[in-house]
C-alpha atoms as a PDB file:
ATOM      1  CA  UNK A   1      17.759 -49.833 102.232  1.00  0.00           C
ATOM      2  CA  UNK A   2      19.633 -53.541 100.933  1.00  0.00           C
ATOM      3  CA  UNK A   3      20.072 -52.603  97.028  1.00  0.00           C
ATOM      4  CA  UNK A   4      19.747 -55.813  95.209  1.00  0.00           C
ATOM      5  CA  UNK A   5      22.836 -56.754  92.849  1.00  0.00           C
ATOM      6  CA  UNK A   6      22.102 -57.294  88.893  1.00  0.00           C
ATOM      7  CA  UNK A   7      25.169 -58.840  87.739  1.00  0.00           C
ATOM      8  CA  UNK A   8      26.116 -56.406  85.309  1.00  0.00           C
ATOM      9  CA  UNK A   9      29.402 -54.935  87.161  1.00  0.00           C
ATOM     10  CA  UNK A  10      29.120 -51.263  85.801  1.00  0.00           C
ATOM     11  CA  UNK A  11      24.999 -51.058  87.246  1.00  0.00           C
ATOM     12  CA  UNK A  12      25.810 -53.203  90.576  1.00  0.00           C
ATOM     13  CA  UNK A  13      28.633 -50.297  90.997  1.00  0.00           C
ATOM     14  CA  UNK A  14      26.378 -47.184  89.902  1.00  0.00           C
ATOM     15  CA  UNK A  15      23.693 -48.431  92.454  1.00  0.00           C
ATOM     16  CA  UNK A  16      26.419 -48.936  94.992  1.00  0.00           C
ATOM     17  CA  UNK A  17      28.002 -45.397  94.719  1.00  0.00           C
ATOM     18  CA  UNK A  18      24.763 -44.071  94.877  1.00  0.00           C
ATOM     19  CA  UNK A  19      22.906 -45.336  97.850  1.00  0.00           C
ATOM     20  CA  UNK A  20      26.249 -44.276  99.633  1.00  0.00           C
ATOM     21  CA  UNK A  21      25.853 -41.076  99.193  1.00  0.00           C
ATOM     22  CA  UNK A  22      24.341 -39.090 102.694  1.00  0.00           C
ATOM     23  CA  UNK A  23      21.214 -37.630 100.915  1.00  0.00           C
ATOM     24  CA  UNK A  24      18.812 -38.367  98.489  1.00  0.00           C
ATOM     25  CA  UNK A  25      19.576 -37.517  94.883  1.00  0.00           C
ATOM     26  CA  UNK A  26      17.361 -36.174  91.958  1.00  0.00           C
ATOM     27  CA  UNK A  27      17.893 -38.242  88.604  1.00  0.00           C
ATOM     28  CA  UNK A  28      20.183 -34.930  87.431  1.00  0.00           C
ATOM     29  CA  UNK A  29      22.578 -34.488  90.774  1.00  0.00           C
ATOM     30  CA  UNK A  30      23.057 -38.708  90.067  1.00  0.00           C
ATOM     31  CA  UNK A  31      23.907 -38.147  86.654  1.00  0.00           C
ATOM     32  CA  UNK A  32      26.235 -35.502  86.830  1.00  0.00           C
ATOM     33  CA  UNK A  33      27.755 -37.791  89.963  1.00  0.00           C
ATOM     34  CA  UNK A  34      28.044 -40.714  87.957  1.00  0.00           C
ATOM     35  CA  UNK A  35      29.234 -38.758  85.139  1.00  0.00           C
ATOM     36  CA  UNK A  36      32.442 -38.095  86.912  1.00  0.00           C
ATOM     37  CA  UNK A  37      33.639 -41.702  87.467  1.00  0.00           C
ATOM     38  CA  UNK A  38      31.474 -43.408  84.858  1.00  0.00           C
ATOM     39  CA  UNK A  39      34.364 -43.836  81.874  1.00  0.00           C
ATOM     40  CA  UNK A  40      36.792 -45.628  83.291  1.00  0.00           C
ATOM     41  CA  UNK A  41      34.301 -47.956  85.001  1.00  0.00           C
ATOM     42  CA  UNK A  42      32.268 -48.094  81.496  1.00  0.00           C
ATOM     43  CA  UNK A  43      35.286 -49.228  79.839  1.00  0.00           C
ATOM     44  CA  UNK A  44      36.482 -52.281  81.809  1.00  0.00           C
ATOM     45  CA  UNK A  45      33.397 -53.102  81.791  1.00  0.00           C
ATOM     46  CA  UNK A  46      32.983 -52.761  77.957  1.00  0.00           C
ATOM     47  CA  UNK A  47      36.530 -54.524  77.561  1.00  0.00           C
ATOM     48  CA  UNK A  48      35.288 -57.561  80.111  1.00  0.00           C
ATOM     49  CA  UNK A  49      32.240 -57.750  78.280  1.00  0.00           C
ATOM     50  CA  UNK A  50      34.520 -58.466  74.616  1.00  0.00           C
ATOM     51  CA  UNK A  51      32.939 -55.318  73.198  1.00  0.00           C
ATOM     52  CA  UNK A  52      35.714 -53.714  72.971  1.00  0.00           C
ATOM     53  CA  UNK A  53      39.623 -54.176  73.648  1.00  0.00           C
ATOM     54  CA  UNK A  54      42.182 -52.024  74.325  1.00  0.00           C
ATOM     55  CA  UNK A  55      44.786 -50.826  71.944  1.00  0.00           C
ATOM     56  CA  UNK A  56      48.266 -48.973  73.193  1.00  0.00           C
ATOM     57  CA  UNK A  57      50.186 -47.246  70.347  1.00  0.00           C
ATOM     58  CA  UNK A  58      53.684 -45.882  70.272  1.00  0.00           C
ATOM     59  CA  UNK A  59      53.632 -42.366  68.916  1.00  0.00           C
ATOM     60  CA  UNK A  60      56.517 -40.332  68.914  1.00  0.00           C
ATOM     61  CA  UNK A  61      55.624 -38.410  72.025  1.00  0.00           C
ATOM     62  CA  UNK A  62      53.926 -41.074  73.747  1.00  0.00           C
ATOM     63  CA  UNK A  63      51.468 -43.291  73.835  1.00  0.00           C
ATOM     64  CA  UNK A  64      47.795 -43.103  72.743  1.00  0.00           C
ATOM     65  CA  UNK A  65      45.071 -45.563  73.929  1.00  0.00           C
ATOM     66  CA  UNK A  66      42.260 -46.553  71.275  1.00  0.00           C
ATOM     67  CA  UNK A  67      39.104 -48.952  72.357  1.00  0.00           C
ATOM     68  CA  UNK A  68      38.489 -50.317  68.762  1.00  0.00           C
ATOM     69  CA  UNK A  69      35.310 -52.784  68.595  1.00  0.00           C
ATOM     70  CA  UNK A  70      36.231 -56.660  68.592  1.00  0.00           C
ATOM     71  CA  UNK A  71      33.506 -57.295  66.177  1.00  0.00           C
ATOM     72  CA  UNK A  72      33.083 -54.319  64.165  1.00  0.00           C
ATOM     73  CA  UNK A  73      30.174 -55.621  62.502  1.00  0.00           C
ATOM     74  CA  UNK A  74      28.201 -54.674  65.660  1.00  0.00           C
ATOM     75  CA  UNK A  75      28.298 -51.237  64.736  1.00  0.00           C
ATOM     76  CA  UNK A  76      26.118 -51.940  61.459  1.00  0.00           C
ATOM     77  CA  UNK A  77      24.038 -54.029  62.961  1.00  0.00           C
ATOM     78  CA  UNK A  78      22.815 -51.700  65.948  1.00  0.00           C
ATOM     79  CA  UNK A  79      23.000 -48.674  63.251  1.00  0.00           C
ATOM     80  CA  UNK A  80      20.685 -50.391  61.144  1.00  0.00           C
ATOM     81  CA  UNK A  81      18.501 -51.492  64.035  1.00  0.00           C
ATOM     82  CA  UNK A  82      17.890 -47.993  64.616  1.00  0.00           C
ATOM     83  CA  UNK A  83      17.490 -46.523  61.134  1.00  0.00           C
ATOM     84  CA  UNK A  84      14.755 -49.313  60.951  1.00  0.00           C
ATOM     85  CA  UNK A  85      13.141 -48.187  64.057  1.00  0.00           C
ATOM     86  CA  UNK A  86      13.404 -44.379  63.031  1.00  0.00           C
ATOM     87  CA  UNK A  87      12.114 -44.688  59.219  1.00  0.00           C
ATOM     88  CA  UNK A  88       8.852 -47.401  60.541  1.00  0.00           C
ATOM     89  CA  UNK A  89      10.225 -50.148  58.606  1.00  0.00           C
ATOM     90  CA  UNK A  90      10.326 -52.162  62.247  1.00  0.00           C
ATOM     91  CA  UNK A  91       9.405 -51.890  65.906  1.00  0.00           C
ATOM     92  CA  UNK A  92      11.962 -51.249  67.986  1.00  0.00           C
ATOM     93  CA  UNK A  93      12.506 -52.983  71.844  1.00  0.00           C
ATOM     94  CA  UNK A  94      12.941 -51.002  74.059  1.00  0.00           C
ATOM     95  CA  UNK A  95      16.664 -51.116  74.195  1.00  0.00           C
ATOM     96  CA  UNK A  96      16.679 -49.456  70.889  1.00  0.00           C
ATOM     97  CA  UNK A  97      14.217 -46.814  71.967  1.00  0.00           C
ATOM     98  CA  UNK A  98      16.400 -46.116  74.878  1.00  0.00           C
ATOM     99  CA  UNK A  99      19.463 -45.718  72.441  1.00  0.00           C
ATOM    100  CA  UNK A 100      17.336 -43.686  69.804  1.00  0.00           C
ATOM    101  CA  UNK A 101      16.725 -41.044  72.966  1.00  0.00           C
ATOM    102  CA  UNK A 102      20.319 -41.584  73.855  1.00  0.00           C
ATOM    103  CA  UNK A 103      21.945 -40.300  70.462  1.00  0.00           C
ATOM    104  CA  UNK A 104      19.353 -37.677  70.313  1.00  0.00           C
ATOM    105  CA  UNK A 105      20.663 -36.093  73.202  1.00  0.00           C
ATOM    106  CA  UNK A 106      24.169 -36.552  72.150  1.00  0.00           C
ATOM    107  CA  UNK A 107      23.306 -34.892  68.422  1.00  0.00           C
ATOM    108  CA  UNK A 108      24.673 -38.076  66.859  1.00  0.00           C
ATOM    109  CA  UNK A 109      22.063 -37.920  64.865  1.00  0.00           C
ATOM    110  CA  UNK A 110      24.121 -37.922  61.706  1.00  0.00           C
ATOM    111  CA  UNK A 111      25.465 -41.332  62.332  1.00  0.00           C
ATOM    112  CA  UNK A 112      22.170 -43.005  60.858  1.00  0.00           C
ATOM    113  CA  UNK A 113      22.868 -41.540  57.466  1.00  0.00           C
ATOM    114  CA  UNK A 114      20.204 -40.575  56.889  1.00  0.00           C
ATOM    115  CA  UNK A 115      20.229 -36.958  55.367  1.00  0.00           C
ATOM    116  CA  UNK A 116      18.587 -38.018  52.131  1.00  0.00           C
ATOM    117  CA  UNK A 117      15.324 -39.120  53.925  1.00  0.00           C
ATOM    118  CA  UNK A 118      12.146 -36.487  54.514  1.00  0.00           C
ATOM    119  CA  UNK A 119      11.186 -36.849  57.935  1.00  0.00           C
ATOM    120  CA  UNK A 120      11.436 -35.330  61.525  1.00  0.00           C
ATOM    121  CA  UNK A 121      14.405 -36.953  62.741  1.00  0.00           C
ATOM    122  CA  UNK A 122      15.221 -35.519  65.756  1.00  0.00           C
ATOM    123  CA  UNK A 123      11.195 -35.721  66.315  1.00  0.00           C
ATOM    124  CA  UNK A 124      11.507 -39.319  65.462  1.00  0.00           C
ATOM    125  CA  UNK A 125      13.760 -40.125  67.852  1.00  0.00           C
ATOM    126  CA  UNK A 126      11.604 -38.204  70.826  1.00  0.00           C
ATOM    127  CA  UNK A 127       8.973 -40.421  70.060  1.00  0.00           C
ATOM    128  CA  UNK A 128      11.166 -43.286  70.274  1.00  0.00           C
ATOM    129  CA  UNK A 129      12.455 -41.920  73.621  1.00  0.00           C
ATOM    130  CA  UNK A 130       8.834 -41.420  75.028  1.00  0.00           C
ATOM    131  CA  UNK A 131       8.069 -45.244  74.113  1.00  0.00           C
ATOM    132  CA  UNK A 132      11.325 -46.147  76.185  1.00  0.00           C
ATOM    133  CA  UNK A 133       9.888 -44.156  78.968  1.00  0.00           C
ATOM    134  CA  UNK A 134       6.325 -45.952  78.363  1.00  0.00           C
ATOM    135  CA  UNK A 135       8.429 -49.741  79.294  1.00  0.00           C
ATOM    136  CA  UNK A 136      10.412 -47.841  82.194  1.00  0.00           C
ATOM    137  CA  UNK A 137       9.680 -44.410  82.605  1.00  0.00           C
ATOM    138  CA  UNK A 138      13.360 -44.286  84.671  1.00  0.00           C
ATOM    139  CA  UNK A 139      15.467 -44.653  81.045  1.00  0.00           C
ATOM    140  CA  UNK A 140      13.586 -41.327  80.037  1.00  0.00           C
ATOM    141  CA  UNK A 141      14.259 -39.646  82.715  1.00  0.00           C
ATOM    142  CA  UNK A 142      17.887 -39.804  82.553  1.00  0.00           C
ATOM    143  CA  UNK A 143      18.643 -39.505  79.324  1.00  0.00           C
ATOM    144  CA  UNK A 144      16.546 -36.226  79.468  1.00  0.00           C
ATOM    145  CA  UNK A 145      18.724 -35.356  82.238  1.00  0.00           C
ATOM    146  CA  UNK A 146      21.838 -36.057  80.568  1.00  0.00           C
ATOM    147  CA  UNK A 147      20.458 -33.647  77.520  1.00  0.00           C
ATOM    148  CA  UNK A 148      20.066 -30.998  79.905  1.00  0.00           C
ATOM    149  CA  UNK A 149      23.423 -31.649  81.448  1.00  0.00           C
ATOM    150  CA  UNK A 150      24.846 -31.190  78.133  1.00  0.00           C
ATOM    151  CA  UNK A 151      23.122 -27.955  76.777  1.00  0.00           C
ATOM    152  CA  UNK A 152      24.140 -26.796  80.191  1.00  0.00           C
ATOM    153  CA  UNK A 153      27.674 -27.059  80.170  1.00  0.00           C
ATOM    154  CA  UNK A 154      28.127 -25.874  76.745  1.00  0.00           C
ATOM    155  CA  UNK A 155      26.288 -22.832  77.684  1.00  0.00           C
ATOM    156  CA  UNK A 156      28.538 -22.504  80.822  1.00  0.00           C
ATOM    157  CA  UNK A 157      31.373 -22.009  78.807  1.00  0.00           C
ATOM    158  CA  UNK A 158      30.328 -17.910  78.163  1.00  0.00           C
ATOM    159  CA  UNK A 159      28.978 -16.960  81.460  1.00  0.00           C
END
């Protein structure tokens, strides 16, 4: 099967590692595949995109690599996107959705700030998920799958 290329190098490569792969994959076997080569192809792609650049330091024993934002204002804006989307003041796209799901599964909940509000967050941002899922049911399933991925390797630590 001919994949067709999107133009975005970090998907055109995750498709391309995939359908090379002898056997068919469920969405959690791709993940955890991907998973494994995913940052450093995430982060040229990140740093050709002008999201982000890279920063060497000289430390006394070494060298330490940062990938600080080039316009750190992005960071407010997509954090207030999504407190918007999770308090009802706004209706997310998709895209946020997606990324609601996404930092529910990473427990980043606490980067919206928003401890002093009264609702269901984490339920909030399963709802936001499912709606994701509604537009392309494939974003749900792999953020689920990453979730899972995650609880499982932190309980794989005391078996």
């Amino acid at each position: 099967m001919r994949r067709q290329l999107t133009g975005d190098p970090v998907t055109d490569w995750a498709l391309t590692f995939l359908a090379r792969h002898p056997r068919a994959l469920s969405v959690r076997e791709a993940v955890r595949l991907l998973g494994e080569h995913a940052y450093d192809k995430v982060t040229a792609g990140l740093i050709a995109g002008g999201l982000v650049e890279q920063v060497t330091r000289r430390r006394m024993l070494g060298r330490t690599v940062a990938y600080p934002p080039t316009d750190p204002a992005m960071i407010h804006r997509v954090r207030g996107r999504l407190r918007y989307g999770v308090l009802g003041y706004d209706d997310p796209d998709p895209q946020t959705d997606a990324l609601a799901g996404l930092l529910r599964a990473l427990r980043l909940e606490s980067e919206l700030y928003l401890d002093g509000y009264d609702t269901d967050l984490r339920g909030r941002l399963r709802q936001m998920l499912t709606r994701a899922g509604q537009h392309t049911p494939a974003t749900e399933k792999i953020i689920c799958s990453v979730e899972n991925l995650i609880g499982e390797t932190a309980v794989s630590v005391y078996r």
